[in-house]
PDB file of N, CA and C in Angstrom:
ATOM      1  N   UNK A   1      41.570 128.444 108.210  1.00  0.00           N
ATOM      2  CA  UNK A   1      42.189 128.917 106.988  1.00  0.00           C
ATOM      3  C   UNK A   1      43.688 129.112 107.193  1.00  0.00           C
ATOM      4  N   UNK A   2      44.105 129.805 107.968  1.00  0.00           N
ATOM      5  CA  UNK A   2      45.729 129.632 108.818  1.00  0.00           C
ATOM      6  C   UNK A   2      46.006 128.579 108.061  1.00  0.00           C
ATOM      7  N   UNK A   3      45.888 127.511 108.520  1.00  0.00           N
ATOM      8  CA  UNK A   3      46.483 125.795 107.970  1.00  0.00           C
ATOM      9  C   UNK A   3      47.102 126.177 106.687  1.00  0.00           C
ATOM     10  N   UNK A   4      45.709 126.468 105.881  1.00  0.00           N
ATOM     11  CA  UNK A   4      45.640 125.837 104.478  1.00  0.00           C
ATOM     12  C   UNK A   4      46.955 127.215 103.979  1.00  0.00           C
ATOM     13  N   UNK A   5      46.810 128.674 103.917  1.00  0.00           N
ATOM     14  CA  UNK A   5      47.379 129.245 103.398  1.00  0.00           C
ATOM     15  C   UNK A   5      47.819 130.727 104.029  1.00  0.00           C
ATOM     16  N   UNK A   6      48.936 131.072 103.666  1.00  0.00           N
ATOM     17  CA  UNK A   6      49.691 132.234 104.368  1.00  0.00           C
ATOM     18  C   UNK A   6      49.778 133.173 103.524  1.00  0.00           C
ATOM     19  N   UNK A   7      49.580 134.712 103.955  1.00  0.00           N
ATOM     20  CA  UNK A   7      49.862 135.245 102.823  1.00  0.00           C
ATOM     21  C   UNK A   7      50.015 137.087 103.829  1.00  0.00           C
ATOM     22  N   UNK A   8      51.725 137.712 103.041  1.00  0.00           N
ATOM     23  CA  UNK A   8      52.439 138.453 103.923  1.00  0.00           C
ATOM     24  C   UNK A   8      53.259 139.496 102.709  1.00  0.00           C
ATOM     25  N   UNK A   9      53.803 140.731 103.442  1.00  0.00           N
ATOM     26  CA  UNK A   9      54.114 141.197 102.236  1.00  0.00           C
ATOM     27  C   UNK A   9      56.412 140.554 102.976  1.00  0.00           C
ATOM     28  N   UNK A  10      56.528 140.577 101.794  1.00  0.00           N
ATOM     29  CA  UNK A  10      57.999 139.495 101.950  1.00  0.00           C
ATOM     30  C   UNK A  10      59.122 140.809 102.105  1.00  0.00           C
ATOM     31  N   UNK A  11      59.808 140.530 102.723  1.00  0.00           N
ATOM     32  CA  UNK A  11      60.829 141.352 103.041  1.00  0.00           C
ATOM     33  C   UNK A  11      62.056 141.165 101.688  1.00  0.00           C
ATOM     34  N   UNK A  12      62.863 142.158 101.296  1.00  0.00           N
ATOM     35  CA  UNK A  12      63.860 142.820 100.559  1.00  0.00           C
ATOM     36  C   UNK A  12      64.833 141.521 100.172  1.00  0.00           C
ATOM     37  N   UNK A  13      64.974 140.639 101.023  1.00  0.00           N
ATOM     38  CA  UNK A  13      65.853 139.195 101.038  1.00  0.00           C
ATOM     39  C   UNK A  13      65.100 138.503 100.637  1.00  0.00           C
ATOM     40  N   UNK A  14      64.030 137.985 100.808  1.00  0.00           N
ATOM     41  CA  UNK A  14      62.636 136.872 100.743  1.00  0.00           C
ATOM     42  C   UNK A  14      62.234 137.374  99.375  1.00  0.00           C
ATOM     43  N   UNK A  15      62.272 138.508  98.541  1.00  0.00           N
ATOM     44  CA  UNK A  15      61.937 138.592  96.933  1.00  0.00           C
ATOM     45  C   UNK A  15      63.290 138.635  96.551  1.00  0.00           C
ATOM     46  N   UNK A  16      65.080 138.654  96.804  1.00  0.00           N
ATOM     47  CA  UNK A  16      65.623 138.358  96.075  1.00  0.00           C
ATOM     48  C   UNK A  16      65.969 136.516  95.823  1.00  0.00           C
ATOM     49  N   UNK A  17      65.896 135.873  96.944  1.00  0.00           N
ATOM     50  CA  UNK A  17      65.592 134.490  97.028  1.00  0.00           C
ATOM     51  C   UNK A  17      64.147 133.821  95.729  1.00  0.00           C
ATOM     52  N   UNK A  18      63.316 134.454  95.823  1.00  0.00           N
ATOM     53  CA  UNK A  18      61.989 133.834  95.295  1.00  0.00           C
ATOM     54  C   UNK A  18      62.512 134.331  93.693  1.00  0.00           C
ATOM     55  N   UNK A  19      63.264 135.060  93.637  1.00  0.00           N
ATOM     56  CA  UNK A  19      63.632 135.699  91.958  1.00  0.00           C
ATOM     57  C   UNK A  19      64.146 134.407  91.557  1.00  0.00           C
ATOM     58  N   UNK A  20      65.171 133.487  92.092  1.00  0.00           N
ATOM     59  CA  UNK A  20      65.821 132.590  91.688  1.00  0.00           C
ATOM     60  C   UNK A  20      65.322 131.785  91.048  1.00  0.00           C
ATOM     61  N   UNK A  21      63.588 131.341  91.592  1.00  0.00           N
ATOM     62  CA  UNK A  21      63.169 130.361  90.871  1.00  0.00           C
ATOM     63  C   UNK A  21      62.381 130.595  89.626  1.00  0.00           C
ATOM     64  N   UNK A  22      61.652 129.540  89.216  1.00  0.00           N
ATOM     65  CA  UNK A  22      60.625 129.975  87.513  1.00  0.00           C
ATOM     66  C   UNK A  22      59.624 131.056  87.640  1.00  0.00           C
ATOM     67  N   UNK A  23      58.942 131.550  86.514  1.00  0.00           N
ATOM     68  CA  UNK A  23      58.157 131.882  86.672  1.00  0.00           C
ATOM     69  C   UNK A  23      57.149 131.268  85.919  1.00  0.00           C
ATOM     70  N   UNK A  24      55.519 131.682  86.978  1.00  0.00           N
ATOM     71  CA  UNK A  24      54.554 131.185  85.705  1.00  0.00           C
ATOM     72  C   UNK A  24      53.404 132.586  85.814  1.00  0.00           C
ATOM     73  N   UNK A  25      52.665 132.404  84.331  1.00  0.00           N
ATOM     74  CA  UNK A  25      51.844 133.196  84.192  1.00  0.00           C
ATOM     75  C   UNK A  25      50.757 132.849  83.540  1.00  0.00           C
ATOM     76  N   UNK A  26      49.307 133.733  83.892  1.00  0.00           N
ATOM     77  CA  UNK A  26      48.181 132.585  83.302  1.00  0.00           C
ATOM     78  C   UNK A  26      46.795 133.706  83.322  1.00  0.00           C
ATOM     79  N   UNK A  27      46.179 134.096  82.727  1.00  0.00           N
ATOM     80  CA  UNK A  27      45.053 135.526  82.192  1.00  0.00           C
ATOM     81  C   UNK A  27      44.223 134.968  82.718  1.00  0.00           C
ATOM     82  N   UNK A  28      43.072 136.015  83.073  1.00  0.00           N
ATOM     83  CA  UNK A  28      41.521 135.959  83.547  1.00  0.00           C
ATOM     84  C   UNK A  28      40.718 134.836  83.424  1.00  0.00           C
ATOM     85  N   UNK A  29      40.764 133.787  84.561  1.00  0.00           N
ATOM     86  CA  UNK A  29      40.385 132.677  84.393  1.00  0.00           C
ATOM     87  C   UNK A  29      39.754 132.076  85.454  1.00  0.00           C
ATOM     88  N   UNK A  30      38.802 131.056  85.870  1.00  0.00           N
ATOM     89  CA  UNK A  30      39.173 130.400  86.963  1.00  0.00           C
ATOM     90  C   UNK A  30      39.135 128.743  86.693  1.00  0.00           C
ATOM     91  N   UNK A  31      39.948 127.772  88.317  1.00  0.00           N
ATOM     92  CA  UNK A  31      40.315 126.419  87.717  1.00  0.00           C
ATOM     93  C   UNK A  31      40.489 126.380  89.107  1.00  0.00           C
ATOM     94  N   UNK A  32      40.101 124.590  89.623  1.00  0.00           N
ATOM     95  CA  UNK A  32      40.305 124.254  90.474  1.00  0.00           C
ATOM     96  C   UNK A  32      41.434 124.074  90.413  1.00  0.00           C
ATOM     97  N   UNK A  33      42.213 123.384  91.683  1.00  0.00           N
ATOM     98  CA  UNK A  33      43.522 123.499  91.964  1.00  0.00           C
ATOM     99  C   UNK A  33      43.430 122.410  93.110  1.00  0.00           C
ATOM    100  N   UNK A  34      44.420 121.487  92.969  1.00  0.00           N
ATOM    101  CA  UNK A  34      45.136 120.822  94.486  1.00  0.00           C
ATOM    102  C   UNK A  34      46.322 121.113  94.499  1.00  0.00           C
ATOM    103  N   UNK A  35      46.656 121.235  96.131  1.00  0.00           N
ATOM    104  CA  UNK A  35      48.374 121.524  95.963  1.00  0.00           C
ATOM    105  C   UNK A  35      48.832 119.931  97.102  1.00  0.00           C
ATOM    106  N   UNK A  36      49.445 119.396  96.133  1.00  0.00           N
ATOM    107  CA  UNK A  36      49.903 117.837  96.429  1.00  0.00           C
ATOM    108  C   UNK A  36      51.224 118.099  97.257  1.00  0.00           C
ATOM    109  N   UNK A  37      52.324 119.521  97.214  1.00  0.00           N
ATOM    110  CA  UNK A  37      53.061 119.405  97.840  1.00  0.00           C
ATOM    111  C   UNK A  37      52.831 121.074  98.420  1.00  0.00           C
ATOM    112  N   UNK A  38      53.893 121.492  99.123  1.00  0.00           N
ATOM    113  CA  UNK A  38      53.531 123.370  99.276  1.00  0.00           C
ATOM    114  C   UNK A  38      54.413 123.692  98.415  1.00  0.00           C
ATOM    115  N   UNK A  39      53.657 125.284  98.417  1.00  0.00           N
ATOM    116  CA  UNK A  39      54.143 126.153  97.106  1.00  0.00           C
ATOM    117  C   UNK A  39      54.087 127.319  97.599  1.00  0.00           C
ATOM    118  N   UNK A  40      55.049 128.198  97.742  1.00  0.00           N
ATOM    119  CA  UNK A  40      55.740 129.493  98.165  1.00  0.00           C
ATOM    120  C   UNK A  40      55.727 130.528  96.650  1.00  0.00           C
ATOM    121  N   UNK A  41      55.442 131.221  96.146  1.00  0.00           N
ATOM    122  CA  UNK A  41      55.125 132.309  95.451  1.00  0.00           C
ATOM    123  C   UNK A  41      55.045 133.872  95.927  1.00  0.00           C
ATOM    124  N   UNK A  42      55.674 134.389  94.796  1.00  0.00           N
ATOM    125  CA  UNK A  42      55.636 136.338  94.811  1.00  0.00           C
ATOM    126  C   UNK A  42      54.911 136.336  93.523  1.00  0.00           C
ATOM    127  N   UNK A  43      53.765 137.549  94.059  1.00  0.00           N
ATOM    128  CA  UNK A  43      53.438 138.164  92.950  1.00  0.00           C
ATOM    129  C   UNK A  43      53.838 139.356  92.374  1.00  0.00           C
ATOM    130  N   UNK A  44      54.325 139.526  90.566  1.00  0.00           N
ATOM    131  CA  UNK A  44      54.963 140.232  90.188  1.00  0.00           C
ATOM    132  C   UNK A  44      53.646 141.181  90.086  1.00  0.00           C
ATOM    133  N   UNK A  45      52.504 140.705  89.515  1.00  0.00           N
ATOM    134  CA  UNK A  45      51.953 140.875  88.763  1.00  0.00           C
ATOM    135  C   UNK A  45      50.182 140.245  88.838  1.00  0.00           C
ATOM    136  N   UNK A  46      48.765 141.049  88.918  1.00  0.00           N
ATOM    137  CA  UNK A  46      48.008 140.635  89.503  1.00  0.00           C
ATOM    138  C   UNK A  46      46.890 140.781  90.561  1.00  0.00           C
ATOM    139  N   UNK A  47      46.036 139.895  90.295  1.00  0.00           N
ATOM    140  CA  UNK A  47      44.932 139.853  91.441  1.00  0.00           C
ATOM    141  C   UNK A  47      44.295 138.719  91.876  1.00  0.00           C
ATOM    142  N   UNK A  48      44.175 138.076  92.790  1.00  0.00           N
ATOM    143  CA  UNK A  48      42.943 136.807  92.610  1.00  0.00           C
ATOM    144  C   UNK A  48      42.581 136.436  93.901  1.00  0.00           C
ATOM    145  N   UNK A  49      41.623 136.276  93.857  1.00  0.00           N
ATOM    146  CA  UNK A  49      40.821 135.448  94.980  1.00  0.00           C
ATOM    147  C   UNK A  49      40.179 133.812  94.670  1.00  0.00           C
ATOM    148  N   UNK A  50      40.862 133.247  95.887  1.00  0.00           N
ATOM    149  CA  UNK A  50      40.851 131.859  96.164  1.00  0.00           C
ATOM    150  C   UNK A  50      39.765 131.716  97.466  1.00  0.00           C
ATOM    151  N   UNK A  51      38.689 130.323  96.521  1.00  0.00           N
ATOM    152  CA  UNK A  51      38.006 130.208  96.925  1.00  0.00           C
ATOM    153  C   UNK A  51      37.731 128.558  97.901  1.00  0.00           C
ATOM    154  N   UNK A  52      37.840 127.875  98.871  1.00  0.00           N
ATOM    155  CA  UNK A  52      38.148 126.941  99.491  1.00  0.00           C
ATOM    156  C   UNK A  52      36.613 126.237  99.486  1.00  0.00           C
ATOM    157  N   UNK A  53      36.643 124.996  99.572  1.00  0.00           N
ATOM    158  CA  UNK A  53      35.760 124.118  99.842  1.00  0.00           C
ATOM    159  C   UNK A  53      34.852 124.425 101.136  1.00  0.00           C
ATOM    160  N   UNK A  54      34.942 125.030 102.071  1.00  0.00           N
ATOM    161  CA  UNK A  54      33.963 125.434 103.265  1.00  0.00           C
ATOM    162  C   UNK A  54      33.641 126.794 102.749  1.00  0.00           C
ATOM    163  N   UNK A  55      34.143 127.171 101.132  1.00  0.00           N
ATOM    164  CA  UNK A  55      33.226 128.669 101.071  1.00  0.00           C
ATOM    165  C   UNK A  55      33.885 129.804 101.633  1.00  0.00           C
ATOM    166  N   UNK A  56      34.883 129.811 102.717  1.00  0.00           N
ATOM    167  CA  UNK A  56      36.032 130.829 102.592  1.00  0.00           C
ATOM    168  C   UNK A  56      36.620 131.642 101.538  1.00  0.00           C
ATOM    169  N   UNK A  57      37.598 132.149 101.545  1.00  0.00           N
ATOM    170  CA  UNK A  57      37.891 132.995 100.718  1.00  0.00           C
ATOM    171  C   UNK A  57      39.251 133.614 101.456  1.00  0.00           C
ATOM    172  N   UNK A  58      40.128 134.230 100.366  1.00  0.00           N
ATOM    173  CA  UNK A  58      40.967 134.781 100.772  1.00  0.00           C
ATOM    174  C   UNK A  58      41.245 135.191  99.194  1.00  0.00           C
ATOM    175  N   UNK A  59      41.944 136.966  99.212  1.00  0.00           N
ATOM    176  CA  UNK A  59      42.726 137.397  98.079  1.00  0.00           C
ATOM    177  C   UNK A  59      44.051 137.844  98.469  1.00  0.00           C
ATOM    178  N   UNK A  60      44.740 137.705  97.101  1.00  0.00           N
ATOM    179  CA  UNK A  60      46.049 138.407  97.211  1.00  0.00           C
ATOM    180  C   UNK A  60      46.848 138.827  95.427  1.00  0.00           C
ATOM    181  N   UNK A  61      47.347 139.754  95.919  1.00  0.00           N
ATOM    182  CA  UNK A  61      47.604 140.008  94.517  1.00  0.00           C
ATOM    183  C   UNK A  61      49.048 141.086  94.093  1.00  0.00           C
ATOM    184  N   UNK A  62      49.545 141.502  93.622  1.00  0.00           N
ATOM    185  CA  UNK A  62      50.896 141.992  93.122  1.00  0.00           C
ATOM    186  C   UNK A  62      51.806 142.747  94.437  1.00  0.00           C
ATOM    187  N   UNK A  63      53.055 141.956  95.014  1.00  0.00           N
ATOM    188  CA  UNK A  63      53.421 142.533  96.284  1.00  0.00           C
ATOM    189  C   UNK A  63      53.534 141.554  97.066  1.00  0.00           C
ATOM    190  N   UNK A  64      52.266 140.426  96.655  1.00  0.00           N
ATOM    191  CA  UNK A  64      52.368 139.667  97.925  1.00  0.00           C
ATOM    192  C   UNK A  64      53.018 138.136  97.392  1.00  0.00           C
ATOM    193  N   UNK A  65      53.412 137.906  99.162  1.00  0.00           N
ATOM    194  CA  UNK A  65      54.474 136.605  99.228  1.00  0.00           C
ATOM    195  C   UNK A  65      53.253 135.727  99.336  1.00  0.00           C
ATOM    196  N   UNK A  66      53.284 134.327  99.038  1.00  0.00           N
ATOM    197  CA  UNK A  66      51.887 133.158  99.362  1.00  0.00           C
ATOM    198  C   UNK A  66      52.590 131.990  99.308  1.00  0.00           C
ATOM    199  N   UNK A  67      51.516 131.176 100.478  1.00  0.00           N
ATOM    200  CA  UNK A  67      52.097 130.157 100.837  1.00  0.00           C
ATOM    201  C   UNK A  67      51.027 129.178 100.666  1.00  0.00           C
ATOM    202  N   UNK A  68      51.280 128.077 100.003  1.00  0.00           N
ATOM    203  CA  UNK A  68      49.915 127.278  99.937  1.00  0.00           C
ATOM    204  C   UNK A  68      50.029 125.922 100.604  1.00  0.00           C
ATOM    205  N   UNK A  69      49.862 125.494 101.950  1.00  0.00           N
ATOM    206  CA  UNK A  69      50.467 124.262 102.191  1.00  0.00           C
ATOM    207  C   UNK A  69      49.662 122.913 101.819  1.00  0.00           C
ATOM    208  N   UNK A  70      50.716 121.700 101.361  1.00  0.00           N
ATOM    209  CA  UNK A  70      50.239 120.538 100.877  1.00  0.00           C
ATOM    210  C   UNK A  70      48.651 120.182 101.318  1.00  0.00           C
ATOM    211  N   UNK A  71      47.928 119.715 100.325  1.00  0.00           N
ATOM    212  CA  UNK A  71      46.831 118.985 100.712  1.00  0.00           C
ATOM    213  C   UNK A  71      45.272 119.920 100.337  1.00  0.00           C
ATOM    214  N   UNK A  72      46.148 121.109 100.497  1.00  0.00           N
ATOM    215  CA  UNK A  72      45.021 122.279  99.966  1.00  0.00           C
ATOM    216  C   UNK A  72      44.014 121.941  99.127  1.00  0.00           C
ATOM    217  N   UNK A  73      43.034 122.009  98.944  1.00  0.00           N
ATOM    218  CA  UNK A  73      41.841 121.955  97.247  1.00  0.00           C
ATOM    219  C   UNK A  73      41.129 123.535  97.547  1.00  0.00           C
ATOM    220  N   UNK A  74      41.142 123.996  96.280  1.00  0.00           N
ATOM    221  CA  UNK A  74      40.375 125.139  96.421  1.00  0.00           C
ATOM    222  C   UNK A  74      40.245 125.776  94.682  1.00  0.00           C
ATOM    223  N   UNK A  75      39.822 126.928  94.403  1.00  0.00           N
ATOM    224  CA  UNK A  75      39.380 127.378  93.564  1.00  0.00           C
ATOM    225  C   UNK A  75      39.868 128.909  93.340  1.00  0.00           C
ATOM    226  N   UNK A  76      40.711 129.050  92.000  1.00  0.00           N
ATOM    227  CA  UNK A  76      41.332 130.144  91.922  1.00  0.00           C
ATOM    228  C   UNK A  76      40.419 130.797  91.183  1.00  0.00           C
ATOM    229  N   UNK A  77      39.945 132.085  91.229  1.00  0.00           N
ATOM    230  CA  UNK A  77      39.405 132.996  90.226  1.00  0.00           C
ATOM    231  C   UNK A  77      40.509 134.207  90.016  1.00  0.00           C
ATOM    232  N   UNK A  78      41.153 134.323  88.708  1.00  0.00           N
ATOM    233  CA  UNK A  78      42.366 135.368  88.849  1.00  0.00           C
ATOM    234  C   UNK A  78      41.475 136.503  88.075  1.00  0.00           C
ATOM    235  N   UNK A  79      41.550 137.733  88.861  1.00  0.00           N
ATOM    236  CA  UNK A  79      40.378 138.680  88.315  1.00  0.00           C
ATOM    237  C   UNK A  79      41.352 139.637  87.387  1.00  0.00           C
ATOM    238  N   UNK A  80      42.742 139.746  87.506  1.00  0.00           N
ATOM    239  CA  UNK A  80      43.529 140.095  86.718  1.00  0.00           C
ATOM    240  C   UNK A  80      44.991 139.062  86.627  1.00  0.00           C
ATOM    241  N   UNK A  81      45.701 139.628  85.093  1.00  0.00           N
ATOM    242  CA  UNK A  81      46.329 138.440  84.161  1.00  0.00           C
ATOM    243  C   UNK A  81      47.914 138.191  85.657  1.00  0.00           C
ATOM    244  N   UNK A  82      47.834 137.186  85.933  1.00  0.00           N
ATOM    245  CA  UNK A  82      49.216 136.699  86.923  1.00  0.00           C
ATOM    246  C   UNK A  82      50.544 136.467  86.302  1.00  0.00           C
ATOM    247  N   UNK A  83      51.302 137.126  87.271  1.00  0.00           N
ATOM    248  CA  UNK A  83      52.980 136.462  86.960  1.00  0.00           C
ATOM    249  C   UNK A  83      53.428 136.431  88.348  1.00  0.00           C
ATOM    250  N   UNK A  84      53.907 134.996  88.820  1.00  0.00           N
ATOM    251  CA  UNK A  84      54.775 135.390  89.621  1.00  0.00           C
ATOM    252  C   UNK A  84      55.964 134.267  89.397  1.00  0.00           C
ATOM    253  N   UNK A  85      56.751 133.873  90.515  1.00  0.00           N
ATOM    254  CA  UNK A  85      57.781 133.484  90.818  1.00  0.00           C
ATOM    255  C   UNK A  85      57.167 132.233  91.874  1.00  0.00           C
ATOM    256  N   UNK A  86      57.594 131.225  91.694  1.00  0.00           N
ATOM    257  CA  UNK A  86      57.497 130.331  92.710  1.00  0.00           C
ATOM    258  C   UNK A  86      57.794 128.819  92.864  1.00  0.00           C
ATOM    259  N   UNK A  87      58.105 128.191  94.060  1.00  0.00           N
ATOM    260  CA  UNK A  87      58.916 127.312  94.433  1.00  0.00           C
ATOM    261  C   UNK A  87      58.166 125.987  95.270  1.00  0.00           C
ATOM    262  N   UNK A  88      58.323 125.006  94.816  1.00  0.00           N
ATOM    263  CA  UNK A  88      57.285 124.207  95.053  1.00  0.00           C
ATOM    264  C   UNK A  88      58.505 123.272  96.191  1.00  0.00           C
ATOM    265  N   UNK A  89      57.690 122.821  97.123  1.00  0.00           N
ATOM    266  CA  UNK A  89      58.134 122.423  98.492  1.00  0.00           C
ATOM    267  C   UNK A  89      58.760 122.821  99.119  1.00  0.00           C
TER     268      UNK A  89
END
């Protein structure tokens, strides 16, 4: 799981950097997902647990920095409504 995704609380510099980019936001849902390139994200806002093809698991949710590297497939269930910030490659 290491490989596929990182997830840390971001230091004082690392959330004024991640402010720079878009944001997206998206309510109580779940949807598969590939990530074709990596994607670096803060959550403003949130909860969810991601669910991976071997049945793993990992959550993270408002606070935290995430890292999803290329090639990933997995399955988001967001158990509360998301906003964050994030930067693709």
């Amino acid at each position: 799981m290491k490989e596929r995704v990182k997830i840390w609380k971001p230091s004082p510099e690392e959330i004024e950097e991640i402010k720079q980019y878009p944001t997206w936001q998206k309510g109580q849902s779940e949807f598969e997902w590939f990530y074709d390139e990596d994607e670096t994200f803060y959550l403003l806002e949130g909860e969810v647990e991601v669910e991976f093809p071997d049945g793993s698991k990992v959550n993270f949710k408002k606070g935290d920095m995430v890292k999803f590297k290329a090639g990933t497939e997995c399955k988001w269930k967001i158990k509360e409504k998301v906003l964050k910030h994030y930067k693709i490659g």
